[in-house]
Protein backbone atom coordinates (compact mmCIF):
# COMPACT_ATOMS: atom_id res chain seq x y z
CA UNK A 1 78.92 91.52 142.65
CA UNK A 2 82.45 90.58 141.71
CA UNK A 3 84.38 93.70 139.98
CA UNK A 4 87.49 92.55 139.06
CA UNK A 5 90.26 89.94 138.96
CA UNK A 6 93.52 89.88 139.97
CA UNK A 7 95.68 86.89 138.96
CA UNK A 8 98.34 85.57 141.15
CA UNK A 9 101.99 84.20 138.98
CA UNK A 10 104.34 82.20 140.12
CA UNK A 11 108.79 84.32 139.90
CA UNK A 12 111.80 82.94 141.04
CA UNK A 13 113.14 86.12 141.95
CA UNK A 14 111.33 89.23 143.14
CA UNK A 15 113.99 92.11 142.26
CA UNK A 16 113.96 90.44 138.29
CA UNK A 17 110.31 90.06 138.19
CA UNK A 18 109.94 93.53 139.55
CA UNK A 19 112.65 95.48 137.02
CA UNK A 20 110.93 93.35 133.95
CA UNK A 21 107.26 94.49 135.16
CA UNK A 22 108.54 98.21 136.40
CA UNK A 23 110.81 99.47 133.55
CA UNK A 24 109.79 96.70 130.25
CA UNK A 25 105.44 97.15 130.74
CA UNK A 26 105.08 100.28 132.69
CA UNK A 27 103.73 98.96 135.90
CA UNK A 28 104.00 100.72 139.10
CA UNK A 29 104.99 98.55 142.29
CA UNK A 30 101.86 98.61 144.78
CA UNK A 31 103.27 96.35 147.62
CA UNK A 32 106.07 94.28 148.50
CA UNK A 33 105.78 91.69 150.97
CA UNK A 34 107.71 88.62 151.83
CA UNK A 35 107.77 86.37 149.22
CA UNK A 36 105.52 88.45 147.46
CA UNK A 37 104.89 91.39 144.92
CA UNK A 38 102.25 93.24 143.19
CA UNK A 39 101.82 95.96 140.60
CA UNK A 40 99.56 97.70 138.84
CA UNK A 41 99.17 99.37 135.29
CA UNK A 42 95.53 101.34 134.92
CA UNK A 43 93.40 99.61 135.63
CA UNK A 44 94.98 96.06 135.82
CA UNK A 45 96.72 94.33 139.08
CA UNK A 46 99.08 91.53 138.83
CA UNK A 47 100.45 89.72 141.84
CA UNK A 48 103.64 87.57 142.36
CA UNK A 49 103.97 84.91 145.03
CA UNK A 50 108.13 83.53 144.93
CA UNK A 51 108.93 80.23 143.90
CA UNK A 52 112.28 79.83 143.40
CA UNK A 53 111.87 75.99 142.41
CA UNK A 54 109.96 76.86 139.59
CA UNK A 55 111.09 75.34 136.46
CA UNK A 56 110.64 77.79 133.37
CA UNK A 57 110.46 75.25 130.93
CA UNK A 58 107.43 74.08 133.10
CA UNK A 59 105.40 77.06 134.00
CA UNK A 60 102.40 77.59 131.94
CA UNK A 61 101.23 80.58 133.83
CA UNK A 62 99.26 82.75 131.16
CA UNK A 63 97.19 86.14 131.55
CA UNK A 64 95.36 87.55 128.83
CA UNK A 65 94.60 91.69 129.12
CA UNK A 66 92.96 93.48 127.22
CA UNK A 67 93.44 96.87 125.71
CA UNK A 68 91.75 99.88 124.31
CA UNK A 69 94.71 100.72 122.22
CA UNK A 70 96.88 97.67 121.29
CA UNK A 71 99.11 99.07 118.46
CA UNK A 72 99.95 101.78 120.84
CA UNK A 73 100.76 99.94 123.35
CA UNK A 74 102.43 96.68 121.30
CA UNK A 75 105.01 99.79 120.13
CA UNK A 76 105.57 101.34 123.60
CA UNK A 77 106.61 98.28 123.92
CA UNK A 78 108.77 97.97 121.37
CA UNK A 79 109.90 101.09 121.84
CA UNK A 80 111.39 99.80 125.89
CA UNK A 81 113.10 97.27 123.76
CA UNK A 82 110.59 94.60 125.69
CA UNK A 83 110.76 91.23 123.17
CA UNK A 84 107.65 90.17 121.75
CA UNK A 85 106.69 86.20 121.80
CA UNK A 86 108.45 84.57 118.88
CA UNK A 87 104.93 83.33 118.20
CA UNK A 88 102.92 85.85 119.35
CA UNK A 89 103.81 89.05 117.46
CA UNK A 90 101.17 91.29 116.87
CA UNK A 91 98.63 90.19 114.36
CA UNK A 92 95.11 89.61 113.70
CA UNK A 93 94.34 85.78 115.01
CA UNK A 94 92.26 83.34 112.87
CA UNK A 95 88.93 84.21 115.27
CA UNK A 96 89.51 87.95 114.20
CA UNK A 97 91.17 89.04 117.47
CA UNK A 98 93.84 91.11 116.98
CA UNK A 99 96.74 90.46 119.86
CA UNK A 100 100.41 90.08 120.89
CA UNK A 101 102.34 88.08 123.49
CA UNK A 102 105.47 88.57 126.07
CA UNK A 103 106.70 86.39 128.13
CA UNK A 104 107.95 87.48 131.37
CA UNK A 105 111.51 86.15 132.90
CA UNK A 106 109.57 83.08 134.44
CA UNK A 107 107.69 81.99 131.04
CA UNK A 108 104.50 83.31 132.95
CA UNK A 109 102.99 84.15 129.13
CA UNK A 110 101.01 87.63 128.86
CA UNK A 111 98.75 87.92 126.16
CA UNK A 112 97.49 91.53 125.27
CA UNK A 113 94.02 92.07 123.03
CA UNK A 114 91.67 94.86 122.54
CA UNK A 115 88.44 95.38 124.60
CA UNK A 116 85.17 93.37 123.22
């Protein structure tokens, strides 16, 4: 029945939101309402509803997505100069998950890992 999920993060200001997501991960915009965004990258939708009292130091908006290809994609990555989480650079985790973290201009924290 359900066939897929399409989480919903909190930006402060569409236009940033939209170049970081557009030009640093390789999403392509899919709609642009008032107050809202969305995008899309294969096979994975994101969606944006504006806050512009958000606090970044407060948002602990996380998304993990997986990946059929993560070192590829950790160095195209790289490669658009997008920074990788301080503490999340790409590395096999103690549970034996290999993964990598961004954060995106609101602290909304993305978490990339391969398929299971």
């Amino acid at each position: 029945m359900l066939t897929a999920i399409n989480p919903k993060l909190p930006m402060r200001d569409k236009e940033v939101t939209r170049e970081f997501y557009l030009n640093k991960l390789g999403f392509k915009e899919i709609g642009d309402y008032d107050g809202y965004l969305m995008v899309r990258k294969d096979k994975i939708e994101i969606h944006f509803f504006e806050f512009k009292e958000l606090d970044p130091k407060e948002n602990y908006g996380q998304v993990y997505i997986r990946t059929d290809n993560i070192e590829d994609f950790c160095q195209i990555l790289l490669d658009n100069k997008t920074s990788i989480h301080p503490n999340g650079p790409l590395e096999t985790k103690p549970g034996g998950q290999k993964e990598f973290s961004v954060l995106d201009p609101d602290t909304n924290l993305l978490t990339f890992g391969p398929s299971i």
